[in-house]
Structures are given as structure tokens and as C-alpha cells.
Protein backbone atom coordinates (compact mmCIF):
# COMPACT_ATOMS: atom_id res chain seq x y z
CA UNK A 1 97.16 174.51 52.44
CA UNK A 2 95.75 172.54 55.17
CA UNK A 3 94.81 174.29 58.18
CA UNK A 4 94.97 177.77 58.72
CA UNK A 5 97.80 179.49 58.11
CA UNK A 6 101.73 178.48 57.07
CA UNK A 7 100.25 175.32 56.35
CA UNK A 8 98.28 176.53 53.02
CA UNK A 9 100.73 174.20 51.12
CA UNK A 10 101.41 177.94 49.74
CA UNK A 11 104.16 179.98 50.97
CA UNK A 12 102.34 181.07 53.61
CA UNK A 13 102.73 181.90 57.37
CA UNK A 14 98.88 182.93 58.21
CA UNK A 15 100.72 181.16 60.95
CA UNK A 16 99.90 177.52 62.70
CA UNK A 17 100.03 179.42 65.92
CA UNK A 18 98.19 183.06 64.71
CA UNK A 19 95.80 181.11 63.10
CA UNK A 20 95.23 177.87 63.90
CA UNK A 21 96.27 178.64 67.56
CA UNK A 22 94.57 182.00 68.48
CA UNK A 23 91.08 181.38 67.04
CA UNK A 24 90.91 177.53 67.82
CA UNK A 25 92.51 178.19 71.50
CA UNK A 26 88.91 180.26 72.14
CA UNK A 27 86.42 178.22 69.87
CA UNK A 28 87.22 174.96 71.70
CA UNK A 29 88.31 176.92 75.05
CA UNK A 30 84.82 175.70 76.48
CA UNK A 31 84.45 172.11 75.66
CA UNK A 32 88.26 171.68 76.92
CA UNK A 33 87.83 174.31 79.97
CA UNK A 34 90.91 176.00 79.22
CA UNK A 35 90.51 179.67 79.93
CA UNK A 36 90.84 182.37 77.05
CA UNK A 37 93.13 185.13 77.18
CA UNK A 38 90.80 188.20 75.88
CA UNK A 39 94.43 189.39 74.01
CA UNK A 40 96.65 188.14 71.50
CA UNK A 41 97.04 184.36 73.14
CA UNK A 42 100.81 182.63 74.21
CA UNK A 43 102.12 179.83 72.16
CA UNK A 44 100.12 176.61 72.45
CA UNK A 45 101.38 174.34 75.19
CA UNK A 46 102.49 170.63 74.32
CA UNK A 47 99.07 169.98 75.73
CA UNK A 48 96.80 171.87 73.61
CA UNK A 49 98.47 170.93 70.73
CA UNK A 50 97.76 167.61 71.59
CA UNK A 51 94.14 168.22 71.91
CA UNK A 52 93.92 169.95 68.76
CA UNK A 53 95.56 167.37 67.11
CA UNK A 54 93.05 164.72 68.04
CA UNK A 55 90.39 167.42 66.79
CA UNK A 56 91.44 167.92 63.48
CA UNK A 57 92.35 164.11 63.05
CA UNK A 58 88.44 163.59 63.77
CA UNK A 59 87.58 165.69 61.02
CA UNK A 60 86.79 163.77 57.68
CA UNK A 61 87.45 167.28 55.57
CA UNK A 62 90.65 168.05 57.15
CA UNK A 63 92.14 164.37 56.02
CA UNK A 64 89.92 164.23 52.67
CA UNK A 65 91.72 166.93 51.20
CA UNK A 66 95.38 166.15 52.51
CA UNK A 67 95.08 162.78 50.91
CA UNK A 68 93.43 164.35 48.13
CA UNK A 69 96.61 166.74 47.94
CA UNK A 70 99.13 163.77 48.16
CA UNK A 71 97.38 161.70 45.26
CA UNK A 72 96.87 164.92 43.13
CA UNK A 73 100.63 165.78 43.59
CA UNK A 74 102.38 162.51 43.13
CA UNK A 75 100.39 162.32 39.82
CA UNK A 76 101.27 165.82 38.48
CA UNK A 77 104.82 164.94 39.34
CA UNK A 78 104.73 161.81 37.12
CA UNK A 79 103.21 163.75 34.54
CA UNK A 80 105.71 166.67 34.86
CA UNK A 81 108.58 164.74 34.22
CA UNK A 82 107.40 163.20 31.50
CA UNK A 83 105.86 166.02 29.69
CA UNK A 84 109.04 168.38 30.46
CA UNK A 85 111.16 165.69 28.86
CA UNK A 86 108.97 164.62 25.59
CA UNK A 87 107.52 168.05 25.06
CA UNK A 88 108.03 169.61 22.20
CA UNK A 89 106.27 173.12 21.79
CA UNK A 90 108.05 175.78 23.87
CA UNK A 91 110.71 174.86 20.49
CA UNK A 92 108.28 178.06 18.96
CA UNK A 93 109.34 180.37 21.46
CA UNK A 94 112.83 181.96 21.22
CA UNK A 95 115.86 180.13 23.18
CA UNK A 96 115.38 182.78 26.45
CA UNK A 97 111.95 182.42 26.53
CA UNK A 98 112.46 178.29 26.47
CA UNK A 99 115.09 178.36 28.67
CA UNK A 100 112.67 180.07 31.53
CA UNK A 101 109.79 177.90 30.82
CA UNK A 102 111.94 174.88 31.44
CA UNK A 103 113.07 175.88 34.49
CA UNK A 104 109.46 176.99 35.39
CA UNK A 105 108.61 173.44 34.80
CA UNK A 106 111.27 172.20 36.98
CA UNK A 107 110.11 174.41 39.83
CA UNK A 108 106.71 172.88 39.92
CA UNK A 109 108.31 169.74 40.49
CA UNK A 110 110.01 171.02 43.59
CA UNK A 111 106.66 172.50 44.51
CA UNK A 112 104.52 169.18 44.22
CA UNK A 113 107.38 167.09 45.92
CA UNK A 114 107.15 169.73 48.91
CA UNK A 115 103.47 169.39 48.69
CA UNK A 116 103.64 165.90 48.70
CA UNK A 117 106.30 165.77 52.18
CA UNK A 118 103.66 167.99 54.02
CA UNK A 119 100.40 166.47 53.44
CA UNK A 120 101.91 162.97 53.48
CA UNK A 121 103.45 163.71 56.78
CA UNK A 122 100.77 164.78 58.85
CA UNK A 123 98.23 162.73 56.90
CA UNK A 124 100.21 159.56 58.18
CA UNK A 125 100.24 160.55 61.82
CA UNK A 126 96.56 161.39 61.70
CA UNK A 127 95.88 158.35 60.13
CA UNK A 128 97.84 156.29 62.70
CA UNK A 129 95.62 157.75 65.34
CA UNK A 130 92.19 157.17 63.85
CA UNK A 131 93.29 153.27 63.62
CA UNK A 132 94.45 153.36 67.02
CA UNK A 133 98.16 154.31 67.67
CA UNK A 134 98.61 156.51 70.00
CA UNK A 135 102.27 157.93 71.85
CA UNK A 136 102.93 157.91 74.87
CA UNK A 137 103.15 161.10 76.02
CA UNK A 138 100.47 162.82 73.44
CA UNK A 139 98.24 160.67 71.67
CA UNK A 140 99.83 162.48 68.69
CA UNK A 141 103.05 164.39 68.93
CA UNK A 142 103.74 167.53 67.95
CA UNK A 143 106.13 167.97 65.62
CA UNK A 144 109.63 170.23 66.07
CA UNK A 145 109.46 173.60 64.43
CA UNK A 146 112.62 172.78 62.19
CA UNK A 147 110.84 169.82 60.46
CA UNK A 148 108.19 172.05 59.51
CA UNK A 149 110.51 174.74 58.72
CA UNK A 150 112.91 172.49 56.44
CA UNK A 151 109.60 171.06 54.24
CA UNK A 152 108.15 174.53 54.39
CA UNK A 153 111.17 176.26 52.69
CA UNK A 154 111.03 174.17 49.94
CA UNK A 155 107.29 174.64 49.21
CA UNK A 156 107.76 178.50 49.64
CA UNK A 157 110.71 178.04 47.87
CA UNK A 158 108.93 176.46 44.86
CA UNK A 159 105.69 178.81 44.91
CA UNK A 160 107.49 181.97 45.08
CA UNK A 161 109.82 180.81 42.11
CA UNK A 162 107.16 179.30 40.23
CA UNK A 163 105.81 183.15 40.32
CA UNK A 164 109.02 184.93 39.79
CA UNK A 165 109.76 182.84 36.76
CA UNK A 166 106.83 183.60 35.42
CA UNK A 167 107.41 187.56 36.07
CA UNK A 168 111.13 186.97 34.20
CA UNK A 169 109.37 185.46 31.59
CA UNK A 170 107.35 188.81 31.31
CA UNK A 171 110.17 190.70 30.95
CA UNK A 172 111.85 188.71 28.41
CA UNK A 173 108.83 188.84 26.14
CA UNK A 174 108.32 192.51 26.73
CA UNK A 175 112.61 192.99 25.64
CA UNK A 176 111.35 190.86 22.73
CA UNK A 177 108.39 193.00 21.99
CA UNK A 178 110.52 195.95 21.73
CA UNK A 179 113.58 194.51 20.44
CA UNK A 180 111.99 193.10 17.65
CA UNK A 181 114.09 194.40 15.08
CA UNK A 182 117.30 192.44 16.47
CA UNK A 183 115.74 190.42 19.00
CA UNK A 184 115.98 187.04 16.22
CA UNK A 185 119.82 188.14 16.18
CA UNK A 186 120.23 186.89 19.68
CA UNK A 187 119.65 183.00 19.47
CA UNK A 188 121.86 182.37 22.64
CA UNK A 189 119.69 181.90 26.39
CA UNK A 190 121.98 184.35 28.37
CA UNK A 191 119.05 186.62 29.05
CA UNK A 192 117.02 183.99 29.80
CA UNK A 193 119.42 182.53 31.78
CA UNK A 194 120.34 186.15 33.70
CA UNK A 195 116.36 187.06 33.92
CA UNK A 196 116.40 183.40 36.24
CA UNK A 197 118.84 183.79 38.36
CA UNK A 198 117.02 187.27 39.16
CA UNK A 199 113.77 185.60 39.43
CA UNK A 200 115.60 183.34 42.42
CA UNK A 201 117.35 186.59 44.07
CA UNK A 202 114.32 188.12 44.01
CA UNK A 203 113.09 185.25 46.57
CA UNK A 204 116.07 185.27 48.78
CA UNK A 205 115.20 188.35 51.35
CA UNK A 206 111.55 186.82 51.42
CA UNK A 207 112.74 183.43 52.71
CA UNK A 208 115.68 185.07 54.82
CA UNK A 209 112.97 187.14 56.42
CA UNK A 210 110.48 184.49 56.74
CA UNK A 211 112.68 181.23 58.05
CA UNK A 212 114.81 183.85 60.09
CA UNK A 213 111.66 184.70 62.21
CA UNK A 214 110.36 181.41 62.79
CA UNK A 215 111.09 180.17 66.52
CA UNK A 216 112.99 176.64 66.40
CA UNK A 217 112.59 176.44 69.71
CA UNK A 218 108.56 175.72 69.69
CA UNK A 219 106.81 172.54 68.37
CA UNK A 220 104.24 172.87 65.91
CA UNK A 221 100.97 170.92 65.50
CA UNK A 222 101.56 170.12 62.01
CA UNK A 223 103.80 170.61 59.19
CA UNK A 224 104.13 174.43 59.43
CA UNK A 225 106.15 177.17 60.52
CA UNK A 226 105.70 179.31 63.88
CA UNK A 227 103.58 182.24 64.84
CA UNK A 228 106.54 184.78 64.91
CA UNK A 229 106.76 184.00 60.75
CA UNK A 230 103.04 185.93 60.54
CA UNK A 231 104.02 189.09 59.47
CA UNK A 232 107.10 187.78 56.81
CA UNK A 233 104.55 185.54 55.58
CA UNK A 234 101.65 188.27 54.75
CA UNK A 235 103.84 190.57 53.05
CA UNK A 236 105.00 187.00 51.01
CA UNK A 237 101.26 186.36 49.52
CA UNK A 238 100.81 190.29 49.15
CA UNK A 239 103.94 190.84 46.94
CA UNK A 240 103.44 187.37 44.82
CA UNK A 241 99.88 188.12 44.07
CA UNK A 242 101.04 191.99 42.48
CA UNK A 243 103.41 189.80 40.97
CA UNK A 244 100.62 187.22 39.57
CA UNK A 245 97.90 190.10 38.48
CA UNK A 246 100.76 192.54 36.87
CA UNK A 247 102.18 189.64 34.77
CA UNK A 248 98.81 188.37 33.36
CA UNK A 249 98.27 191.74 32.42
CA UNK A 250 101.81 192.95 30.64
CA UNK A 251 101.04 189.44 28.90
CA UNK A 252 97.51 190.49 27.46
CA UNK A 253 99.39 194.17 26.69
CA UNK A 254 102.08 192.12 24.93
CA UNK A 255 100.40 190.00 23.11
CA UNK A 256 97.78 192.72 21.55
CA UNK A 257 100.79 194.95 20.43
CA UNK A 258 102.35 192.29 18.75
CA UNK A 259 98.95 190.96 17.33
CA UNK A 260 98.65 194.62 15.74
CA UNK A 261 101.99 195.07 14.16
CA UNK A 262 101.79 192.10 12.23
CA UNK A 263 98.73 193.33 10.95
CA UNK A 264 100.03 196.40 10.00
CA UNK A 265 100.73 197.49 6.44
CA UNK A 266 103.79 199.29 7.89
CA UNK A 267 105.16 195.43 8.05
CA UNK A 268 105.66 195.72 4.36
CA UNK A 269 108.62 197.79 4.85
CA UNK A 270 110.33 195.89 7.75
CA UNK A 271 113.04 193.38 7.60
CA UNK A 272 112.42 189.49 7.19
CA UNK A 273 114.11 189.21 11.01
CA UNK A 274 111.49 191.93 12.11
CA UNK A 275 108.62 189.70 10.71
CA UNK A 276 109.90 186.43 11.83
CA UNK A 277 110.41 187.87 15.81
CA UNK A 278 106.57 189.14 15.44
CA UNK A 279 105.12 186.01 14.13
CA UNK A 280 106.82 184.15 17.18
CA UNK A 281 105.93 186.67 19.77
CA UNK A 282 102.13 185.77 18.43
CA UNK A 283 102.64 182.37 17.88
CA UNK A 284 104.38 181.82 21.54
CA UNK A 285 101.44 183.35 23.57
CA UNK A 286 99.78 179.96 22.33
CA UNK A 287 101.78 178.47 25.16
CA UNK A 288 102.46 181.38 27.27
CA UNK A 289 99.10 182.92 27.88
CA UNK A 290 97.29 179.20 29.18
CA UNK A 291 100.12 178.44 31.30
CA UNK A 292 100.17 182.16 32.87
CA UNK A 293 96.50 182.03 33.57
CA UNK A 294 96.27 178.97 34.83
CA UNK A 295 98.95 179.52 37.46
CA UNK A 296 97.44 183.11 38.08
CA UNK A 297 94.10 181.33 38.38
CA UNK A 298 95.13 178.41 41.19
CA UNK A 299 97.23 180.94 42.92
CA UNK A 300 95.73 184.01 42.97
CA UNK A 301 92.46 182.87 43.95
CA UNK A 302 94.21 180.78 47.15
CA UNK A 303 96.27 183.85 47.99
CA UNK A 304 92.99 185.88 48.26
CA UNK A 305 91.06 182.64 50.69
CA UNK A 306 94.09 183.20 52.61
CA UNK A 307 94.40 186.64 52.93
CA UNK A 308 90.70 187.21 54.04
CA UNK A 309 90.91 183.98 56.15
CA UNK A 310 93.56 185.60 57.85
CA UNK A 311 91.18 189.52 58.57
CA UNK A 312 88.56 186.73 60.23
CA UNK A 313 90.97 184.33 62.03
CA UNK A 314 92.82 187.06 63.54
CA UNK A 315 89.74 189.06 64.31
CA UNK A 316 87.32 188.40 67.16
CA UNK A 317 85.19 185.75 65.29
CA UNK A 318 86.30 182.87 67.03
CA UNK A 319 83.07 180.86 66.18
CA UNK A 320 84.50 180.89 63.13
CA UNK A 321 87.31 179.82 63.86
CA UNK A 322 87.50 175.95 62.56
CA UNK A 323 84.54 176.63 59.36
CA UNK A 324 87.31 179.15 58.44
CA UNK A 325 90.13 176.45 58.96
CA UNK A 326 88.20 173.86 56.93
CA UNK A 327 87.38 176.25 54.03
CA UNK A 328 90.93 176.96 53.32
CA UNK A 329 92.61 173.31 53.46
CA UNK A 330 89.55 172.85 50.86
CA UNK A 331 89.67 175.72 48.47
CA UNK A 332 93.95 175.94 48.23
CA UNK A 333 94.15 175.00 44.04
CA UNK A 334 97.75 175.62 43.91
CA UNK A 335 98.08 171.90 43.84
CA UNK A 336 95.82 171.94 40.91
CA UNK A 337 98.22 173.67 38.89
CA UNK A 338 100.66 170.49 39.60
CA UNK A 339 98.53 168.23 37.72
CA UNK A 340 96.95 171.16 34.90
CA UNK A 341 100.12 172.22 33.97
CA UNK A 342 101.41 168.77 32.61
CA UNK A 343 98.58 167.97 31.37
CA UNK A 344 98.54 170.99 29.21
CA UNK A 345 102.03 170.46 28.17
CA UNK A 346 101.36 167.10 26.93
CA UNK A 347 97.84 168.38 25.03
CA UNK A 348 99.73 170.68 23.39
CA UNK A 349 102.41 168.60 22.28
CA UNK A 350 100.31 165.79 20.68
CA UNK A 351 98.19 168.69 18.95
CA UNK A 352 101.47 170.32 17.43
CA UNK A 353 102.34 166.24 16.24
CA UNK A 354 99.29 166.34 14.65
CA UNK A 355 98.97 169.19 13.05
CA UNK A 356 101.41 168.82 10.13
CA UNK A 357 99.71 165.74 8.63
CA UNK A 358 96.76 167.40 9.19
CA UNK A 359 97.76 170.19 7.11
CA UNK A 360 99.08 168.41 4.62
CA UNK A 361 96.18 165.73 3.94
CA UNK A 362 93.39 168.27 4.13
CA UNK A 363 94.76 171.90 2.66
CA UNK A 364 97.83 171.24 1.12
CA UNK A 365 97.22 173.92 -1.41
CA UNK A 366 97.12 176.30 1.55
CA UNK A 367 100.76 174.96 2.36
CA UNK A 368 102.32 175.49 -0.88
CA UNK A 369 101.02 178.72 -1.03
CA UNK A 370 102.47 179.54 2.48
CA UNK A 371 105.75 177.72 0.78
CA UNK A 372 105.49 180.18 -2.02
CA UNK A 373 105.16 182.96 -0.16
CA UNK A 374 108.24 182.48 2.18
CA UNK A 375 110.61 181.86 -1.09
CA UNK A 376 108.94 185.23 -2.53
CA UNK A 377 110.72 187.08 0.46
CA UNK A 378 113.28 184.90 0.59
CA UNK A 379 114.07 185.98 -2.79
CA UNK A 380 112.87 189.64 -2.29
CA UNK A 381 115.56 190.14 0.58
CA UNK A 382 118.24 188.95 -1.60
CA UNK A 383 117.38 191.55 -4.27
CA UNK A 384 117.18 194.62 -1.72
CA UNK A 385 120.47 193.84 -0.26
CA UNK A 386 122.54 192.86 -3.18
């Protein structure tokens, strides 16, 4: 998320030119003595992108927290691999529901590579000119649209998803909520498997809409897309933050429903798979509800800085202008949720290694009694339907 706009390391096209461009053009316009249009100004020349380049790589805030973004990345990426291939809880969850938190997991990973190619990118040519190397032409050069538009699309690519699979996830645990007299029955991942190939349709018009708009013909002053990808990219953070807020809640719904049927006395009545698909719907929120909050958390709360960064930057506020810039390549947490999610993964997995022993050493009266209790249906369910 550095400066304003596309650049969010989110999907999003508050644009490099709309933002970055139109309020920085006027709040600078003095000290350079370039006039100010009093409308909607043209695409920056090779020359004021220049300039503004040498602005931001003066600014200790601005390069703080894209190095801070690389480091925080390239760690969670580490940790993602290794906790998606030793982890060993989403095993409580039914095969659909696994199947779409694996690929969730493997979706971040795009998304903190993607995070990783932008920051590091523009980081290193910033760096290069605060220890002196400068181009020829422009002490640092802008930078083709299509190179911003290539690392761009994946980081939309992997934010969007990373919200979409989420949203299938939703569904599958609400078709488990209701199914749950049959729902056990179903031990294959094709819905799970159907559900995430929607969650990825679901994404293509957005990045059709927003990568067909952007102008390939313009250079950009960092890793970003163009101004004409502004309105694509809006309607982008509107639609995946309903997504985010609507999800967390049909979670909480879910998980309350399920919560009270198994503490119904009705359950006395109900079949051993009816009981078993309850228990798990309970028992898999344990992993479900963190990881949905914490990703509703980190990107929510960016999609909001952006969206009222984007009311002031496109407003008349200039003076504003850079303060606003600086407070969103500060305050984007979706690269928190690179790191947090691993590390969650991995908590959870040593705590669920632990556990057993634990259960045995210090209540393993409790256990037998949960043994006895599971061979008293066992048996009961073999009396009923002989």
C-alpha cells in the first residue's frame, strides 16, 4: 500500500495518477513552479514524475514502511510454507471445508510474493538514489505501466481470492449447517473444490475490468497501475469489503446455530451422523472464526484508510495531499495478515500436539468416560437399526 492509490499493496487503483498525481501535482505545484490546472489534472509528464520521485525517495516514512513490507512478507512466506505443509488442524474440519482452507493458504503466498515484487522494486530504486545513483535522463526513472500492471495483477489477484475463498468457505459451512443430517455422508472435496473455482470466477470480470482500463501506454512513478483503472479499482475495495463484513457475520450466525443444536435435548433423537456433523461444525470454528477475523481485521480496516483517503485526495484538500499519502503506505495491515496467519497455523498445531498427553496425564478419567460414552451410542445405534 505505499503511496496513494493502486499502490496500497491491496487491490487497489485509488490510482498513482488520481491520487498520487492530482493532489501532489498542486501541493508541490509552488515549490516546483509548475502551474495547477483548477480541474481534474493531465497525466504526469516524464518530468514531474521525476520530481516526485526524488520527493518521496527523501521521505524516511515512505521507505520505512516499504522495507518494513518486504521483511514482514518474505518472513510470512517462510512461515506459510512451512505451516501449510506441517499443519495439522484443519484435519477437524470436513474434507470441503479443508480443501478451501488450503488453497486459502496458498493464495496468501501469492499475495506476500506480489507484495514482496512491489515494495522490493521501488524500494531498490529509491534506495539507489539516496546513495547516489542517479540515470541519465531522470535521476530516477519512471517505470512502464505494464511492469506495474503485471506485479499488480498478481497482488489483486491474491487479495481478491484470499477474500473470495474465504466467502466459499462461508457457503460451504452454511450447506453444512443445514445439511447436517447427510452432510458426514459426503467425505469427498467436490464442493469444496466447485465452491473454489467459483471463488476465482468470481474475480475474473474485476481484473478484466480493472487491467483492461489501465493505459500501457503511460509510465508510472512506481509500482502501480494508471489513473484510467480509478473507477474499476473503487468498485474492487467496495465489493470485497461487503464480501469481508457479510462473511464474518454468516460465520458468527453459523456458529451460534450450531452451538445451540448441540445443546438441544432434541439431539437425543437424532442420528449418530447428525451429532458427529454438529460437533465438527463447533469444533471447526476453532480454526475458522480466528483466521476469518483476522483477515477481516487487516483488510477491512485498510479498505476503509483507502476509501476515505481517496473522498480527501480527490477532493480539493491538496494540503493534504502527501500527510494523506504517508498515512496510508503506514496504516495498509494486509501484509500483517502474511505473517499472523502462519503464525496462527503453527500455534494451533503445536497446541492440538499437545493436547492429547495433556489429557491423558492430567484427566484421564474424563477420557474414559468420553470413551464410554461414544461405545454407549456406538452400541445404541446398532440396537435401533437391527
Amino acid at each position: 500500500m505505499f503511496f496513494c492509490g493502486t499502490r496500497l499493496d491491496n487491490t487497489i487503483c485509488f490510482d498513482s495518477e488520481i491520487s498520487f498525481t492530482a493532489n501532489l501535482i498542486n501541493l508541490d505545484a509552488a515549490a516546483m513552479n509548475i502551474p495547477v490546472s483548477p480541474t481534474s489534472p493531465p497525466p504526469l509528464s516524464n518530468s514531474l514524475q521525476c520530481k516526485l520521485l526524488v520527493l518521496i525517495a527523501m521521505d524516511p516514512v515512505f521507505l520505512a514502511s516499504m522495507g518494513a513490507k518486504v521483511i514482514t512478507a518474505a518472513i510470512g512466506i517462510v512461515l506459510m510454507v512451512f505451516a501449510a505443509y506441517y499443519e495439522k488442524i484443519t484435519v477437524m474440519v470436513h474434507p470441503n471445508a479443508r480443501f478451501i482452507i488450503r488453497s486459502h493458504f496458498y493464495i496468501v503466498i501469492a499475495s506476500g510474493l506480489a507484495i514482496v515484487a512491489i515494495n522490493g522494486i521501488d524500494f531498490v530504486r529509491l534506495i539507489r538514489y539516496r546513495i547516489g545513483h542517479r540515470d541519465e535522463i531522470c535521476d530516477i526513472a519512471p517505470l512502464p505501466a505494464w511492469v506495474g500492471g503485471v506485479f499488480q495483477f498478481l497482488l489483486i489477484f491474491g487479495n481478491n481470492n484470499s477474500t473470495t475463498f474465504l466467502t466459499a468457505l462461508c457457503v460451504e459451512r452454511t450447506i453444512a449447517t443445514i445439511k447436517a443430517q447427510s452432510y458426514e455422508k459426503w467425505r469427498a472435496s467436490k464442493i469444496g473444490k466447485i465452491l473454489s473455482f467459483v471463488a476465482i470466477m468470481i474475480n475474473v470480470p474485476i481484473l478484466g475490468w480493472i487491467f483492461g482500463t489501465n493505459d500501457y501506454s503511460e509510465t508510472t512513478p512506481l509500482t502501480t497501475t494508471t489513473a484510467s483503472s480509478f473507477e474499476a479499482g473503487g468498485f474492487c475495495i467496495r465489493i470485497m469489503t461487503a464480501f469481508e463484513l457479510a462473511g464474518l457475520l454468516v460465520f458468527v450466525v453459523l456458529f451460534a446455530v450450531n452451538v445451540r443444536r448441540r445443546r438441544a435435548q432434541s439431539r437425543l433423537g437424532a442420528s449418530l451422523a447428525y451429532k458427529y456433523q454438529v460437533q465438527e461444525n463447533v469444533v471447526g470454528y476453532e480454526i475458522i472464526f480466528p483466521i476469518a477475523f483476522l483477515h477481516c481485521a487487516s483488510y477491512t480496516v485498510t479498505y476503509l484508510i483507502i476509501m476515505i483517503a481517496a473522498a480527501i485526495l480527490t477532493g480539493n484538500s491538496a494540503n493534504d495531499g502527501l500527510a494523506v499519502t504517508r498515512l496510508l503506505s503506514v496504516y495498509d495491515f494486509t501484509v500483517a495478515y502474511v505473517i499472523l496467519l502462519p503464525v496462527l497455523i503453527i500455534y494451533k498445531t503445536v497446541r492440538k500436539a499437545k493436547k492429547p498427553a495433556k489429557v491423558f496425564i492430567t484427566a484421564p478419567r474424563e477420557q474414559q468416560l468420553v470413551n464410554e460414552t461414544n461405545q454407549y451410542f456406538a452400541m445404541l445405534s446398532a440396537q435401533l437399526n437391527a
